[in-house]
N, C-alpha and C. Protein backbone atom coordinates (compact mmCIF):
# COMPACT_ATOMS: atom_id res chain seq x y z
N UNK A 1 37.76 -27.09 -5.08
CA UNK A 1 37.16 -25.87 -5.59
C UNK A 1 35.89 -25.54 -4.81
N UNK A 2 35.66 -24.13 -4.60
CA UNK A 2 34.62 -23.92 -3.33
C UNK A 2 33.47 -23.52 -4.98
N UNK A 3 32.53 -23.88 -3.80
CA UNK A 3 30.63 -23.99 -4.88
C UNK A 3 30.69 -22.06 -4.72
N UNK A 4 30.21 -21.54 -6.59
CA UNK A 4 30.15 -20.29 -6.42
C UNK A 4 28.73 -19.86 -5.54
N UNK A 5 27.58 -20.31 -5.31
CA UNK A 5 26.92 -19.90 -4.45
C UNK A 5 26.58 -20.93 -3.26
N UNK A 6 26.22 -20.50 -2.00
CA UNK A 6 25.31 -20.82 -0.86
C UNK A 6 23.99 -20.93 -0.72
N UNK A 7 23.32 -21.58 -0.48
CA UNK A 7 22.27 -21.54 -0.27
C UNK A 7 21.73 -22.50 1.30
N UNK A 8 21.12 -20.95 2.19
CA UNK A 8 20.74 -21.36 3.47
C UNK A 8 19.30 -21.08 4.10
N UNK A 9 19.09 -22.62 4.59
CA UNK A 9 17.41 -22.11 5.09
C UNK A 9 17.42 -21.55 6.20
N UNK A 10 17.07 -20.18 7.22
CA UNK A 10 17.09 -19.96 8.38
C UNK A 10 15.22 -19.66 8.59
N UNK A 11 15.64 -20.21 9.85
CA UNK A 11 14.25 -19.98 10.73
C UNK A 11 14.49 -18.83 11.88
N UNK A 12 13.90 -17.66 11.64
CA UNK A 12 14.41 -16.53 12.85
C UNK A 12 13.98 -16.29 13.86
N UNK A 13 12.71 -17.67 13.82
CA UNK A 13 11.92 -17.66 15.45
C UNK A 13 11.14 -16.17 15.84
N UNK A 14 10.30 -16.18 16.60
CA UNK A 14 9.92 -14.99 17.50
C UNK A 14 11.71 -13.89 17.89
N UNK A 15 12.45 -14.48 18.05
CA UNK A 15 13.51 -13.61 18.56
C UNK A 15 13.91 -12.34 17.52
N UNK A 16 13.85 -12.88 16.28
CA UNK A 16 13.98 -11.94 15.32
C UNK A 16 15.10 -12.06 14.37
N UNK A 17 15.63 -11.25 14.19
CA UNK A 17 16.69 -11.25 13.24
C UNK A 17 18.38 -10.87 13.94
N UNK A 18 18.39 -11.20 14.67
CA UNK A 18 19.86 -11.23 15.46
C UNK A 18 20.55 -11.98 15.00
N UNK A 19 20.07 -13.23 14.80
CA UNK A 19 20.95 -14.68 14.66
C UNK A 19 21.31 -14.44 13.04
N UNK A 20 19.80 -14.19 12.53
CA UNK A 20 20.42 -14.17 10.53
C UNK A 20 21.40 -12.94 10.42
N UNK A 21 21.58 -11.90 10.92
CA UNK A 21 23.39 -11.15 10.81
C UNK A 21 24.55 -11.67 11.32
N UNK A 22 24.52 -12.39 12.50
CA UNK A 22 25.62 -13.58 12.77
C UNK A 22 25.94 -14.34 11.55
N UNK A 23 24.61 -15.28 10.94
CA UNK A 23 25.01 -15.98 9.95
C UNK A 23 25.60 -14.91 8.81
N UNK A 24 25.34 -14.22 8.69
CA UNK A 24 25.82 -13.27 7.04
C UNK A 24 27.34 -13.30 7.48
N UNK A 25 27.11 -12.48 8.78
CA UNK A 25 28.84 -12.34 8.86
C UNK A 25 29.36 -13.81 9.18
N UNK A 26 29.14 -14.71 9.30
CA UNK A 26 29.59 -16.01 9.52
C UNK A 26 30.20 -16.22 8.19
N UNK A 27 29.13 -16.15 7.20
CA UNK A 27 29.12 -16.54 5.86
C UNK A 27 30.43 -15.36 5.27
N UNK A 28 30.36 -14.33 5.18
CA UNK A 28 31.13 -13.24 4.99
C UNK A 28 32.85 -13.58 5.26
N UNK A 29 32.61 -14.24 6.20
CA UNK A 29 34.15 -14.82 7.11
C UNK A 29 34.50 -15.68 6.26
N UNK A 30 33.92 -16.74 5.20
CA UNK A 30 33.98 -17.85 4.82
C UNK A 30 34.62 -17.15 3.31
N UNK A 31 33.84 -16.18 3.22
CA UNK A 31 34.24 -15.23 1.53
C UNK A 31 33.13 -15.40 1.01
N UNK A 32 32.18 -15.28 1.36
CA UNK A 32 30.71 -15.47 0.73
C UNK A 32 29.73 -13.68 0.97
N UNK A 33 29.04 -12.92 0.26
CA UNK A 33 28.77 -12.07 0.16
C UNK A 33 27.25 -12.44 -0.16
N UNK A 34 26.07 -11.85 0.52
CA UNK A 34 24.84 -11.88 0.67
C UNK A 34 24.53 -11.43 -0.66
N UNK A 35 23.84 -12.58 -1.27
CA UNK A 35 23.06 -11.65 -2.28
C UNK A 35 22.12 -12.13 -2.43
N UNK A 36 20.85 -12.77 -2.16
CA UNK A 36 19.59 -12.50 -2.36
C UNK A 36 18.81 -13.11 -0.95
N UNK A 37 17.95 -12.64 -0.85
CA UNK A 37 17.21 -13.03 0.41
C UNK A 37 15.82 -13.43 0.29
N UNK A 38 14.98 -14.63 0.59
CA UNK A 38 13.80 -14.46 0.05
C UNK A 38 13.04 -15.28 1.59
N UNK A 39 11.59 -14.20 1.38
CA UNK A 39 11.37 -14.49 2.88
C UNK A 39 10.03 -15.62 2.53
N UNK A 40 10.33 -16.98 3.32
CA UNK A 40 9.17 -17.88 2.99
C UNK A 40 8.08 -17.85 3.68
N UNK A 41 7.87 -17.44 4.97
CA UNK A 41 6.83 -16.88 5.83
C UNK A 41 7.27 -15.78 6.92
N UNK A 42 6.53 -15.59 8.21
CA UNK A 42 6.71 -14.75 9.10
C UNK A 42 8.22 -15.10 9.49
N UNK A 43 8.62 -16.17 9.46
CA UNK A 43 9.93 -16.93 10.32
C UNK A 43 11.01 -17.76 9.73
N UNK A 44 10.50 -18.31 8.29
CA UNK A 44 11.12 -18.74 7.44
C UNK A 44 11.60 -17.80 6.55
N UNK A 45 13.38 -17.77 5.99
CA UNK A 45 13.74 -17.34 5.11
C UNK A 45 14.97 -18.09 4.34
N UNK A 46 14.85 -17.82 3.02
CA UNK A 46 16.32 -18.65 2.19
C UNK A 46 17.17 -17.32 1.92
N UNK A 47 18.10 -17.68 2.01
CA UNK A 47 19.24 -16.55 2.12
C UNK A 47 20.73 -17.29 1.19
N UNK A 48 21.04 -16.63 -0.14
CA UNK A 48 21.55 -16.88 -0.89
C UNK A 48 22.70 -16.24 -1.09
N UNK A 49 24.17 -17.01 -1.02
CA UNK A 49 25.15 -16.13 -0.56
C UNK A 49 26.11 -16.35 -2.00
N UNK A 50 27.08 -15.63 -2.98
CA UNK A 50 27.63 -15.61 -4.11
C UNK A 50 29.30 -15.28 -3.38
N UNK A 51 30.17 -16.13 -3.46
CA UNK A 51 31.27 -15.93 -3.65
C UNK A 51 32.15 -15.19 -4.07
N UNK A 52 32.82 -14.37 -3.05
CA UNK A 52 33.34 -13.28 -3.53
C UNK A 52 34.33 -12.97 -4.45
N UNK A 53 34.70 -12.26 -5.95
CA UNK A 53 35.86 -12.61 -6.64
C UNK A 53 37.01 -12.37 -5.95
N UNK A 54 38.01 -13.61 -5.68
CA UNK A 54 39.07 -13.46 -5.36
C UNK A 54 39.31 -14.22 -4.49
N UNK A 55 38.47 -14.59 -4.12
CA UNK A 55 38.62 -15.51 -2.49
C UNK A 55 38.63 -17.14 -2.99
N UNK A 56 39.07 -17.99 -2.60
CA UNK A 56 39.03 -19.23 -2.89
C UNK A 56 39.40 -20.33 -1.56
């Protein structure tokens, strides 16, 4: 049985935010749907992903 939520620490570096939309759609691919985002500093963020109904 897959865990109904994700929970991921990303660091987005000086480069920015390129890499954390890879991960969403990474996550997205998996059946996981973005739902909360919380930013821990300039570069740190937790990004909380909920399982989509239907997908298993």
């Amino acid at each position: 049985m897959q865990k109904p939520y994700r929970v991921v620490e990303y660091d987005s570096g000086p480069k920015g935010m390129p890499g954390m939309e890879a991960l969403i759609n990474e996550k997205a691919a998996e059946g996981y749907a973005l739902h909360q985002v919380i930013e821990r500093s300039t570069y740190q963020w937790v990004l909380i992903f909920k399982r989509e109904p239907g997908r298993s």
